[in-house]
C-alpha atoms as a PDB file:
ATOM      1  CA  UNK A   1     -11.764 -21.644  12.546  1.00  0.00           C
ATOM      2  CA  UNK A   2     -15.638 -22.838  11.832  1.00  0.00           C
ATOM      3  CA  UNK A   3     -15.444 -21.783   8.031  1.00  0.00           C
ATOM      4  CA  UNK A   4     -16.416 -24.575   6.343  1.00  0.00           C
ATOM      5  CA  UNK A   5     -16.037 -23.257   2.224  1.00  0.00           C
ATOM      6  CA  UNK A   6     -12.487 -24.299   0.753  1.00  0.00           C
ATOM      7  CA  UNK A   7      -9.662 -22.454   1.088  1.00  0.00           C
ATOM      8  CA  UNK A   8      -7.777 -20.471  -0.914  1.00  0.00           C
ATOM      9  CA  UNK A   9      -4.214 -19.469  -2.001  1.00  0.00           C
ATOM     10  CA  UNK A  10      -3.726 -16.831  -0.155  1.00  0.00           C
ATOM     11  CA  UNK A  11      -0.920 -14.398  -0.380  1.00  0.00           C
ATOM     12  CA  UNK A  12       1.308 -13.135   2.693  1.00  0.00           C
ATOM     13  CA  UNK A  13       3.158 -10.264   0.833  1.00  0.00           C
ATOM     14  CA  UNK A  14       0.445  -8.551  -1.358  1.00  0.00           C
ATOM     15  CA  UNK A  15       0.557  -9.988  -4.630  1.00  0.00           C
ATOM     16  CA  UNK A  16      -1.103  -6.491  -6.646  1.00  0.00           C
ATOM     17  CA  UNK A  17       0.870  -3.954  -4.885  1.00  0.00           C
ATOM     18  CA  UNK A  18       3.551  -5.455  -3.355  1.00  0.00           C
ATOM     19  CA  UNK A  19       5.200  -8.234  -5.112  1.00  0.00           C
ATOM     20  CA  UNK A  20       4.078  -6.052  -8.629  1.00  0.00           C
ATOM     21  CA  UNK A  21       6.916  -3.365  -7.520  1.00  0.00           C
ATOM     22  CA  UNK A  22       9.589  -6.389  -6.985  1.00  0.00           C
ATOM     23  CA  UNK A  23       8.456  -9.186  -9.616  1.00  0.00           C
ATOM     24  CA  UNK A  24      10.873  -9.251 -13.190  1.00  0.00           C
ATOM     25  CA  UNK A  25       8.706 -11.368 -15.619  1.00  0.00           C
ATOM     26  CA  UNK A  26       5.970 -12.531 -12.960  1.00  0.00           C
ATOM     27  CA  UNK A  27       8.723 -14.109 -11.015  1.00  0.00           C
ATOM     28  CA  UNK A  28      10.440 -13.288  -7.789  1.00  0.00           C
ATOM     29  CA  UNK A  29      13.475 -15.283  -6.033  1.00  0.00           C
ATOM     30  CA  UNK A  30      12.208 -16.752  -2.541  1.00  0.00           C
ATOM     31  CA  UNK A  31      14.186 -19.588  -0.486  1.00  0.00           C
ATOM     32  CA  UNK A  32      12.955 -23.033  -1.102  1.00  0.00           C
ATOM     33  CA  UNK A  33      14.033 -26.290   0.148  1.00  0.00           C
ATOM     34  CA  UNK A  34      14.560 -29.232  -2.042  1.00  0.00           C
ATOM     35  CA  UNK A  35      15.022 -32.976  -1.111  1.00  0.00           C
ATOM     36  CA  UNK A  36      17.688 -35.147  -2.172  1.00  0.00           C
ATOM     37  CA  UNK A  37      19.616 -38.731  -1.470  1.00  0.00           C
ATOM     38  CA  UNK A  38      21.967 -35.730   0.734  1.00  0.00           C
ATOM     39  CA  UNK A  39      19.203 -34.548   3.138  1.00  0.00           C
ATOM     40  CA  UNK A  40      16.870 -31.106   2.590  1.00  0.00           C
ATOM     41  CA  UNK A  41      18.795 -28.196   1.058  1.00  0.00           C
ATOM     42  CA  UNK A  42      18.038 -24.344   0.817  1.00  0.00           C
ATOM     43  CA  UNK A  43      18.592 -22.791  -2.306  1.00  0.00           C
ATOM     44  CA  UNK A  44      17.261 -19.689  -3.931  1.00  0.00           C
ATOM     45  CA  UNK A  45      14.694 -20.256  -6.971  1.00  0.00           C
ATOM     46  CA  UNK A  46      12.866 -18.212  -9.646  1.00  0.00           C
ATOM     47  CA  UNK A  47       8.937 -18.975  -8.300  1.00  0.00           C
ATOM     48  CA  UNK A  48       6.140 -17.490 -10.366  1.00  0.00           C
ATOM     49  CA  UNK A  49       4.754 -14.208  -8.423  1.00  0.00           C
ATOM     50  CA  UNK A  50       1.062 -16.312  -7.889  1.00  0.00           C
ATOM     51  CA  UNK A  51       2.927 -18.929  -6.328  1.00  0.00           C
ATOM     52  CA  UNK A  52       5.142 -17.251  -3.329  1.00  0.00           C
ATOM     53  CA  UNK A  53       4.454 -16.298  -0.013  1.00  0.00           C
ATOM     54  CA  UNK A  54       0.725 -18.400   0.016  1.00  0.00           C
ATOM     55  CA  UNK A  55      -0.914 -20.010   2.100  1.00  0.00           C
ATOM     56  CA  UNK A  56      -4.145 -21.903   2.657  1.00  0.00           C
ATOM     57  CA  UNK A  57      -5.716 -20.568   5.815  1.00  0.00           C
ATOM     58  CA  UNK A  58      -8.695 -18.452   4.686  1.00  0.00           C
ATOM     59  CA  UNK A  59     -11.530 -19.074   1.715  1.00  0.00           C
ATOM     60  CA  UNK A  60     -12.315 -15.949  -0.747  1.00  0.00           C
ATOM     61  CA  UNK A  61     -14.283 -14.812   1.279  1.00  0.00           C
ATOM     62  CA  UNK A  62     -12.794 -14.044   4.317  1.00  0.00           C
ATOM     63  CA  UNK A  63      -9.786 -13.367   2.813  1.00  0.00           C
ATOM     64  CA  UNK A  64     -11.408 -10.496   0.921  1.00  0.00           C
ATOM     65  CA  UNK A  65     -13.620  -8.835   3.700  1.00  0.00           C
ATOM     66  CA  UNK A  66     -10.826  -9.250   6.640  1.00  0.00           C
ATOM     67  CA  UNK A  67      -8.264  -7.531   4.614  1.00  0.00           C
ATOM     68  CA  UNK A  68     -10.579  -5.325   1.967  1.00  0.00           C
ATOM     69  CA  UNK A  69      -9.394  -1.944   3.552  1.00  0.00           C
ATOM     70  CA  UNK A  70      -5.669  -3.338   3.472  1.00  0.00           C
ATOM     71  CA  UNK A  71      -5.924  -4.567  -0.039  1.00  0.00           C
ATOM     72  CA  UNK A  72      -8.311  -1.297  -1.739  1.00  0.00           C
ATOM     73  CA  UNK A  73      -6.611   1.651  -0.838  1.00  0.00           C
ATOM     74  CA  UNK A  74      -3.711   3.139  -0.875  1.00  0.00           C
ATOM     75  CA  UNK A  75      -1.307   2.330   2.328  1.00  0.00           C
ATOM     76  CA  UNK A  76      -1.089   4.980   5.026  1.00  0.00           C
ATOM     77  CA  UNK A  77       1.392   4.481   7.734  1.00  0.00           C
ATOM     78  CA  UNK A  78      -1.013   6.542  10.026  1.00  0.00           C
ATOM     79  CA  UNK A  79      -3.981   4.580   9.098  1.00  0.00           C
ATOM     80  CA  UNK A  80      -4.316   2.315  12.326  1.00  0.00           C
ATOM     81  CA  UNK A  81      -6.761  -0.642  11.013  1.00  0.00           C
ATOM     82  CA  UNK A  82      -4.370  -1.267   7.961  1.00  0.00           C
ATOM     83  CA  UNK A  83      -1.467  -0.947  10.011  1.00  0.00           C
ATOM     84  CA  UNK A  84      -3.041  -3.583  12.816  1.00  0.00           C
ATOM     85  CA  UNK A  85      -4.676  -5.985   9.114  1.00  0.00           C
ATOM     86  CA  UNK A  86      -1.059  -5.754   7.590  1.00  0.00           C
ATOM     87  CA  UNK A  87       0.554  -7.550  11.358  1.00  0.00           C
ATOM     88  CA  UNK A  88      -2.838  -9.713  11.296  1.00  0.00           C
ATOM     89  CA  UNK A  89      -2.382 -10.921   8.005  1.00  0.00           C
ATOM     90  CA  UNK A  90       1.224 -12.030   9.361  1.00  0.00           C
ATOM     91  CA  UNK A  91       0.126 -13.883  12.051  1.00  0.00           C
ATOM     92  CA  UNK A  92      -2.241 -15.489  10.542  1.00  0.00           C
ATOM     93  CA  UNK A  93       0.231 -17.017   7.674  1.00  0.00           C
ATOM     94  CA  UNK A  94       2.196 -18.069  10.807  1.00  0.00           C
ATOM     95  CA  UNK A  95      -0.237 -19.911  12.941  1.00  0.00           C
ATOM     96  CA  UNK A  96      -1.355 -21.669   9.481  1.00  0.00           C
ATOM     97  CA  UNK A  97       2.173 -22.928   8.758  1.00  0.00           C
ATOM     98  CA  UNK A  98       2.906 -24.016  12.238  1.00  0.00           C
ATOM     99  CA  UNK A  99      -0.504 -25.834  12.780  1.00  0.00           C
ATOM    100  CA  UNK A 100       0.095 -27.273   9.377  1.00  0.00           C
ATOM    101  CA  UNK A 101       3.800 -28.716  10.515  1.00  0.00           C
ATOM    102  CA  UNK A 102       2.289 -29.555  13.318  1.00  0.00           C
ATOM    103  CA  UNK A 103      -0.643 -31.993  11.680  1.00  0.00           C
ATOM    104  CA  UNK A 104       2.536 -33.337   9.663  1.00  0.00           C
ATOM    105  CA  UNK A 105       5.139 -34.392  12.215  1.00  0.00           C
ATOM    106  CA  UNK A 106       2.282 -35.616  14.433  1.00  0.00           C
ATOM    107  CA  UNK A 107       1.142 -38.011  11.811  1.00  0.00           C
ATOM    108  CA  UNK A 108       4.810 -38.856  10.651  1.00  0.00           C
ATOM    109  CA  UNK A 109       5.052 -39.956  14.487  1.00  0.00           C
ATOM    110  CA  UNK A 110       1.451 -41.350  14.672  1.00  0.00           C
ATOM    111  CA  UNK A 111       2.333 -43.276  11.518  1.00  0.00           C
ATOM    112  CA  UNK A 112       5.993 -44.820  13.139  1.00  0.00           C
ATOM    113  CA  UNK A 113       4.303 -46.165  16.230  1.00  0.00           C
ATOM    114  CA  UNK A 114       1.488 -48.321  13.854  1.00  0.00           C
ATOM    115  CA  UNK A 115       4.909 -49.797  12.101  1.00  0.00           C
ATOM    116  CA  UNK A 116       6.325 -50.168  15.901  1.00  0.00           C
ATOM    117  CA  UNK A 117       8.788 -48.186  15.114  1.00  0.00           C
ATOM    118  CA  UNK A 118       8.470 -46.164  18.310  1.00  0.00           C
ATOM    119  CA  UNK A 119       6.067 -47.198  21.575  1.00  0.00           C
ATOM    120  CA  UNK A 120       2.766 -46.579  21.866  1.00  0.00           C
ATOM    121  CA  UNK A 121       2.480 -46.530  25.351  1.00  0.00           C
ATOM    122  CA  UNK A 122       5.859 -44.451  26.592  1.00  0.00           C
ATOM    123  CA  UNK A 123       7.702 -41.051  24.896  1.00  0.00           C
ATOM    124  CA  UNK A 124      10.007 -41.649  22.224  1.00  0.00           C
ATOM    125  CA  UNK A 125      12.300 -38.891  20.620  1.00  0.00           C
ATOM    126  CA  UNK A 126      10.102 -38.693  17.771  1.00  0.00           C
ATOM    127  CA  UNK A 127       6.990 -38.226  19.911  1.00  0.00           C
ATOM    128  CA  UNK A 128       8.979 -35.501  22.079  1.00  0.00           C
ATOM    129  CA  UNK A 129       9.235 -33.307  19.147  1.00  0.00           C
ATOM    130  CA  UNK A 130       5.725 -33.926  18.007  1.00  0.00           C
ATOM    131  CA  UNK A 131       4.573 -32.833  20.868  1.00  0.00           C
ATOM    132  CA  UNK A 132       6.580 -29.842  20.799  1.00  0.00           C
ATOM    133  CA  UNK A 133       5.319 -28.701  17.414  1.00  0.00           C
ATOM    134  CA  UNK A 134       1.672 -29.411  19.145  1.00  0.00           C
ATOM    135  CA  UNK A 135       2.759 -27.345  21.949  1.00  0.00           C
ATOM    136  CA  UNK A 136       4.136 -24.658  19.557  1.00  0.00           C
ATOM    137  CA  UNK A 137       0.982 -24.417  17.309  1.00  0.00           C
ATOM    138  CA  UNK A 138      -1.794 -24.256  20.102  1.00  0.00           C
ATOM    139  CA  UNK A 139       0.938 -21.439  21.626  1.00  0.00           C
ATOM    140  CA  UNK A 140       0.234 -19.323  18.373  1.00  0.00           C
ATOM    141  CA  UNK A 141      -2.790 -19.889  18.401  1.00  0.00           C
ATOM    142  CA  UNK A 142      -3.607 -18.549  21.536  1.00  0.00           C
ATOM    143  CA  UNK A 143      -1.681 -15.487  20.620  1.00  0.00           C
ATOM    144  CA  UNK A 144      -3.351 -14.876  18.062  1.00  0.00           C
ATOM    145  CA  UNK A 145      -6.854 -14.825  20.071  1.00  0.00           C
ATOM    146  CA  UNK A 146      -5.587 -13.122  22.715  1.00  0.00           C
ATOM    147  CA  UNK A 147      -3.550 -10.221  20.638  1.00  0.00           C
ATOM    148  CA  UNK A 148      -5.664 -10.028  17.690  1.00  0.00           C
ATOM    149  CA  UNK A 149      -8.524 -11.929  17.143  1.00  0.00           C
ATOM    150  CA  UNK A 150     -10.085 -10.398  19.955  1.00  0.00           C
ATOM    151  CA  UNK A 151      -9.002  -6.925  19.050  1.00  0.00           C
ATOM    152  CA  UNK A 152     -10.089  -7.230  15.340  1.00  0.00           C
ATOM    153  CA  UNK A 153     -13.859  -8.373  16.524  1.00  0.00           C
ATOM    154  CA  UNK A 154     -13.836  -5.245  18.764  1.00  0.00           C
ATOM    155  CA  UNK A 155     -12.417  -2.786  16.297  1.00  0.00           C
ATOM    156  CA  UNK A 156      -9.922  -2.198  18.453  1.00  0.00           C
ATOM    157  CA  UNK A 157      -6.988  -1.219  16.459  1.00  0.00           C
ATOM    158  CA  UNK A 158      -4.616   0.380  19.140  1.00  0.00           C
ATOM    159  CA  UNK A 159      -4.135  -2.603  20.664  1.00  0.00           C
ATOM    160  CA  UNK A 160      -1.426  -3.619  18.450  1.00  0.00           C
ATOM    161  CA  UNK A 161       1.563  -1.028  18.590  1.00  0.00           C
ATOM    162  CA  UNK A 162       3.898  -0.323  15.627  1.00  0.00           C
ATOM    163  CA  UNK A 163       7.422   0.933  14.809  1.00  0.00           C
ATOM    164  CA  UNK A 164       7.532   1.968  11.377  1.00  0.00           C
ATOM    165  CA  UNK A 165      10.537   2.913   9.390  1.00  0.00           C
ATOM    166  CA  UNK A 166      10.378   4.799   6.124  1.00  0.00           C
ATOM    167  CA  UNK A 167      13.651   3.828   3.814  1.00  0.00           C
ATOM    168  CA  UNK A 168      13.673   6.522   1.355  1.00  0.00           C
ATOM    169  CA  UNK A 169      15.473   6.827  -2.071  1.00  0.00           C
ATOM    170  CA  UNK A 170      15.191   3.088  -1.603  1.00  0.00           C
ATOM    171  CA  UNK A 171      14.403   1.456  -4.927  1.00  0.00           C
ATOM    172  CA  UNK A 172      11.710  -2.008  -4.120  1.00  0.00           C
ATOM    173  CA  UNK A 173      14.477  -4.834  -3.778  1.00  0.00           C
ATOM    174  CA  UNK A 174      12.538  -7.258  -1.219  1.00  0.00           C
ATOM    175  CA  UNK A 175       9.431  -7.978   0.455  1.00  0.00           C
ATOM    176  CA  UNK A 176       8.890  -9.288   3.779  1.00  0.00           C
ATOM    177  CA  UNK A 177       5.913 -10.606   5.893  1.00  0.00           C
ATOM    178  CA  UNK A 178       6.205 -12.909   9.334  1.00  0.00           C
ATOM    179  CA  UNK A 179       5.743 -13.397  13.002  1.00  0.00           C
ATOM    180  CA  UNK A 180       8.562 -14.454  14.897  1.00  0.00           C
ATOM    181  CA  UNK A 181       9.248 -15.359  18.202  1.00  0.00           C
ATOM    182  CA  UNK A 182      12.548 -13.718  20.486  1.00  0.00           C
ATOM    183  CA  UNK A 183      12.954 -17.099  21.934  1.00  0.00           C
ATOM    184  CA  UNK A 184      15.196 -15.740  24.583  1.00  0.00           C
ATOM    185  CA  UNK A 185      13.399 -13.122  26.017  1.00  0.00           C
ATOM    186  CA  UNK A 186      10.396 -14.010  28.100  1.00  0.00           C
ATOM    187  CA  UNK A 187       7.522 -12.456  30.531  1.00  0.00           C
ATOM    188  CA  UNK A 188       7.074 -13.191  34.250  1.00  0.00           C
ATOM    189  CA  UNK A 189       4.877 -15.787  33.269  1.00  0.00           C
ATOM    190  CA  UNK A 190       7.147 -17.582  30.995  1.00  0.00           C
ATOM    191  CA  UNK A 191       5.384 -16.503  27.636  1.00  0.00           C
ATOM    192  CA  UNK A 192       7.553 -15.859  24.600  1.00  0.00           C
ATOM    193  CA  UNK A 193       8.125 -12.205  23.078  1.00  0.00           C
ATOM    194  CA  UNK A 194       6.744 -11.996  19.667  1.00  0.00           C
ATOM    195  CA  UNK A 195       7.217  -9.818  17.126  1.00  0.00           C
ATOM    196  CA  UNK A 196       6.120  -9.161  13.563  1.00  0.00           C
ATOM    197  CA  UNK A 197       7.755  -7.513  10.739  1.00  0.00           C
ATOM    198  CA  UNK A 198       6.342  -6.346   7.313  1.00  0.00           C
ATOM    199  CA  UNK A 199       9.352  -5.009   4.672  1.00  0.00           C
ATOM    200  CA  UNK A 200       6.986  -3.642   1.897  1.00  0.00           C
ATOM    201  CA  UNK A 201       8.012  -1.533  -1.116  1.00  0.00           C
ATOM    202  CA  UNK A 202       5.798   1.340  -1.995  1.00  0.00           C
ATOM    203  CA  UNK A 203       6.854   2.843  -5.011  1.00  0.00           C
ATOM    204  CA  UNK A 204       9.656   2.990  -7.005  1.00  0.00           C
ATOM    205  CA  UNK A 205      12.074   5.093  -4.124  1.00  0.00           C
ATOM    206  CA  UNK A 206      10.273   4.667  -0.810  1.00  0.00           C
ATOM    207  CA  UNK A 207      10.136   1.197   1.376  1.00  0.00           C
ATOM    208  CA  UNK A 208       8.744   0.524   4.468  1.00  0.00           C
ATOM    209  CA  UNK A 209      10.167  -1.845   7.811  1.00  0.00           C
ATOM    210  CA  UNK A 210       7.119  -1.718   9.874  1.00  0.00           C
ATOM    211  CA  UNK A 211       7.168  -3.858  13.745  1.00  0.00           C
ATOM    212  CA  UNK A 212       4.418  -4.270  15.215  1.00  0.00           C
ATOM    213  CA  UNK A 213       3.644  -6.220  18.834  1.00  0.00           C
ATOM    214  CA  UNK A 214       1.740  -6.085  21.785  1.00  0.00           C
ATOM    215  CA  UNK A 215       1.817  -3.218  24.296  1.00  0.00           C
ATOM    216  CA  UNK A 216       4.019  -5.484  25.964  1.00  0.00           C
ATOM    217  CA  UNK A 217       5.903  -7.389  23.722  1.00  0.00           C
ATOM    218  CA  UNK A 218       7.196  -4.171  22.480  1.00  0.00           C
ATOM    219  CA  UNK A 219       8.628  -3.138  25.829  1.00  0.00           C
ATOM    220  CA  UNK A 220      10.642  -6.185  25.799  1.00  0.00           C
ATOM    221  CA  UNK A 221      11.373  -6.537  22.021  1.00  0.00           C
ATOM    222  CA  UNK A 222      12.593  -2.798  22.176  1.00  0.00           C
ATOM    223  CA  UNK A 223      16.491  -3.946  23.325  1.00  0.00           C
ATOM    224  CA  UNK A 224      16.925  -6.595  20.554  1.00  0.00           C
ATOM    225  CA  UNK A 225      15.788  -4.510  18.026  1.00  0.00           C
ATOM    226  CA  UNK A 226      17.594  -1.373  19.142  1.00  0.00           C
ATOM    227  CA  UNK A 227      20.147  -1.938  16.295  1.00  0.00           C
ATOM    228  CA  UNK A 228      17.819  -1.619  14.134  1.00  0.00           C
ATOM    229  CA  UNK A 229      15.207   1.021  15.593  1.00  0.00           C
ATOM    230  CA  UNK A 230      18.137   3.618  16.720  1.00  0.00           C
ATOM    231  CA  UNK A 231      19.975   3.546  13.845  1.00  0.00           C
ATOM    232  CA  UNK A 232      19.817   5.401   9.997  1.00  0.00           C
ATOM    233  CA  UNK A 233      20.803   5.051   6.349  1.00  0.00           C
ATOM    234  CA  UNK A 234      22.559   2.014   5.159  1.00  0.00           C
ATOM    235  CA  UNK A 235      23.976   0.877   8.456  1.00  0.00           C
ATOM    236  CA  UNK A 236      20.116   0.331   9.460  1.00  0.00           C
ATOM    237  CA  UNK A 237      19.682  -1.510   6.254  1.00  0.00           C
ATOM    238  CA  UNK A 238      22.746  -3.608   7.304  1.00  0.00           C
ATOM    239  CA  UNK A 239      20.916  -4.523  10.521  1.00  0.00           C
ATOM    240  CA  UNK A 240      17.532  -5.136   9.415  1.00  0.00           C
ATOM    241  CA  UNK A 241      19.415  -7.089   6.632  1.00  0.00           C
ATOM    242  CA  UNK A 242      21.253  -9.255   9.362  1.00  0.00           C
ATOM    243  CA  UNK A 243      17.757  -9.580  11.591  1.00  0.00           C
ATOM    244  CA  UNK A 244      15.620 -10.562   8.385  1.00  0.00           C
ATOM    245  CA  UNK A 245      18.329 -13.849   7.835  1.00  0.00           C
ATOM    246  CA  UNK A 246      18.496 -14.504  11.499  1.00  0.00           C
ATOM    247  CA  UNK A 247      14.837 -14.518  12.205  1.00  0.00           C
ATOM    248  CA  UNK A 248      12.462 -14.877   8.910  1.00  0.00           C
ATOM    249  CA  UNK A 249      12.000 -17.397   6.296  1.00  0.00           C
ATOM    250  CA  UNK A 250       9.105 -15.269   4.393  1.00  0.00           C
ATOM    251  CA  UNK A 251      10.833 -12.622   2.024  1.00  0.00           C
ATOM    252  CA  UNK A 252      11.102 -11.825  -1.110  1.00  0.00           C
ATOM    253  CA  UNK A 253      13.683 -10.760  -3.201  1.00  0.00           C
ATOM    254  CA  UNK A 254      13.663  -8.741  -6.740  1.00  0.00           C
ATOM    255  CA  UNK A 255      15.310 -10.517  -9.983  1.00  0.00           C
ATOM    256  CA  UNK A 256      17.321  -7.571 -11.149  1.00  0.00           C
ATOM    257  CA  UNK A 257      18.456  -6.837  -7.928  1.00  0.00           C
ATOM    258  CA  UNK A 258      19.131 -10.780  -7.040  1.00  0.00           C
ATOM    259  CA  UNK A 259      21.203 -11.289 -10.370  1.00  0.00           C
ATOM    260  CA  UNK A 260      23.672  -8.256  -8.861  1.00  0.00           C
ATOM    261  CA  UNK A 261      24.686 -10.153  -6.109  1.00  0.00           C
ATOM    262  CA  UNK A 262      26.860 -12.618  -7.808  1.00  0.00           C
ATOM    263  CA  UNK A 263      27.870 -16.387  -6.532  1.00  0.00           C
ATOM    264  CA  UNK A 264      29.826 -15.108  -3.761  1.00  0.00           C
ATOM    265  CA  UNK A 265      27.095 -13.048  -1.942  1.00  0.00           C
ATOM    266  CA  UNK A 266      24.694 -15.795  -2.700  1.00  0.00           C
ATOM    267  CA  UNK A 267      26.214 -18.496  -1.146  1.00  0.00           C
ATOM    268  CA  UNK A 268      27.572 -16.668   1.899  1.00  0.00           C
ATOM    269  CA  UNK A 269      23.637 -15.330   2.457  1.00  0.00           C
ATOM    270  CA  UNK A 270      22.289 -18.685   1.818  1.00  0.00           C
ATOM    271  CA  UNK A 271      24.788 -20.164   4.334  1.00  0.00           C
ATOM    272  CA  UNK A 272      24.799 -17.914   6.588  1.00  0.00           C
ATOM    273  CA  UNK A 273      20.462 -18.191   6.185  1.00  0.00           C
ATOM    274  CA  UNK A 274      21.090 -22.126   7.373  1.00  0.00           C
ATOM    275  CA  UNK A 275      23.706 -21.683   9.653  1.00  0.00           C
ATOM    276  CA  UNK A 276      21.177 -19.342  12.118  1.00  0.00           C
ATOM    277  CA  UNK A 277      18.051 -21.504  11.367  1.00  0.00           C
ATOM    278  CA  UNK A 278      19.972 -24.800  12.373  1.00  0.00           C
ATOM    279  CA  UNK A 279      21.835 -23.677  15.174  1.00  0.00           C
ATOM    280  CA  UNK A 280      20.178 -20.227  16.251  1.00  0.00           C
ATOM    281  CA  UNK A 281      23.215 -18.077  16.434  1.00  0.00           C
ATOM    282  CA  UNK A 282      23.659 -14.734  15.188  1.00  0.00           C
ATOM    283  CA  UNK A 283      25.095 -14.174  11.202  1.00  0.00           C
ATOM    284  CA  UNK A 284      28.468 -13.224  11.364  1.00  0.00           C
ATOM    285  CA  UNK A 285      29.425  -9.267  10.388  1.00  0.00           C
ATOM    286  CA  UNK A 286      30.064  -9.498   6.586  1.00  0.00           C
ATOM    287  CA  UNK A 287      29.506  -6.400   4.620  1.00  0.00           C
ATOM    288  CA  UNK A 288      27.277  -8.854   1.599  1.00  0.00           C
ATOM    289  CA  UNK A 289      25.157  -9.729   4.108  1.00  0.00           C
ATOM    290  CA  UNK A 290      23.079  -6.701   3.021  1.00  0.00           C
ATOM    291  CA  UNK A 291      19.914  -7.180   1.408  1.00  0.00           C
ATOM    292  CA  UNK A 292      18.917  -4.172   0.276  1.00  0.00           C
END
């Protein structure tokens, strides 16, 4: 947090590995939201491979000597520091975006009360949710400290646990990377269960669906991920399919592979995509809400 060199774009989903197994032409299809006269809209785009999943949290340097044993060698599942650097690099792209949001709304709202648009001496609305997103990002941030940063500095590797399934004869159709929060289940103490989930292609048959969470946070997580943990084949595909569009924002998706699904399949995904993030229900069982 005390770096003071410039930061870089940063990639969530590795960019040489990774997105290289996924990418048709240097591109890959991500969500993006677009702005018009009718309000924000989510649509699937064509965004050049250097471009997606980035974020500027970290300068070259620290990006390259956190991550170095992540990023130059070959991915293990058994190998315990890439495993915990694969959920750290996660949660770090997640407290960036949330602090980020944060600084935004708070000077959106700072901005409103020097018009007089809202009161500087009482809560408004738009300082409620401000505050909230202030609330949110120092929450992450402390998790963060608490779960990992002070783990990383120790070398202490097992303190992050991890639930990793292997998808074989699975060609690499999408890419995932993000922390996110099971709002409704809490701890004595009131904190949030958190959870983080990393979708990454290997090779050409083999993907990975790898949770990882504190000691704790996976005792609690384990019931609302049982769909996904206890079952096999394409019916846990389904269900991490239906989790991914319920829960995360940050995947990928390959061209080829994209360009199958038709207009039909799109638009029901993409709806289905805002319906959860607006309202934070469940997708509805529909056989093209598979992903993979």
């Amino acid at each position: 947090m005390k770096c003071e060199q410039n930061a870089i774009r940063a990639h969530s989903i590795q960019n040489a590995r990774v997105i290289d197994l996924i990418a048709t032409k240097s591109h890959v299809i991500a969500l993006a939201v677009k702005f018009s006269d009718a309000g924000p809209q989510i649509e699937f785009e064509s965004i050049r491979r250097n471009e997606v999943s980035t974020f500027t949290g970290l300068c070259n340097e620290h990006d390259t000597s956190l991550f170095k044993p992540l990023d130059t060698k070959p991915f293990d599942i058994n190998d315990r520091e890439q495993l915990f650097l694969l959920a750290y690099r996660s949660v770090t792209r997640e407290l960036h975006v949330v602090m980020e949001g944060a600084a935004k709304i708070q000077s959106a709202y700072s901005s409103r009360v020097e018009r007089g648009i809202d009161p500087a001496d009482d809560m408004s609305p738009a300082g409620i949710v401000a505050t909230e997103h202030l609330l949110i990002a120092f929450l992450t941030y402390q998790y963060r400290a608490e779960y990992y940063d002070r783990p990383l500095l120790a070398a202490n590797y097992d303190a992050i646990e991890h639930d990793v399934i292997v998808l074989d004869n699975q060609p690499p159709r999408i890419a995932v990377s993000s922390l996110f929060s099971l709002d409704e289940i809490h701890h004595a103490d009131g904190e949030i269960v958190r959870v983080v989930l990393n979708v990454l292609p290997v090779d050409q048959s083999k993907t990975l669906a790898i949770f990882s969470y504190p000691k704790k946070d996976r005792q609690k997580a384990a019931p609302a991920l049982d769909r996904v943990l206890s079952t096999q084949g394409q019916y846990q595909k389904y269900e991490l399919s239906k989790l991914i569009l319920e829960r995360i924002e940050n995947f990928l998706i390959s061209p080829i592979h994209f360009e199958s699904w038709g207009p039909t399949k799109t638009a029901l995904i993409r709806e289905m995509f805002v319906e959860t993030a607006l309202n934070r229900s469940s997708v509805k069982e529909h056989q093209d809400l598979m992903l993979f």
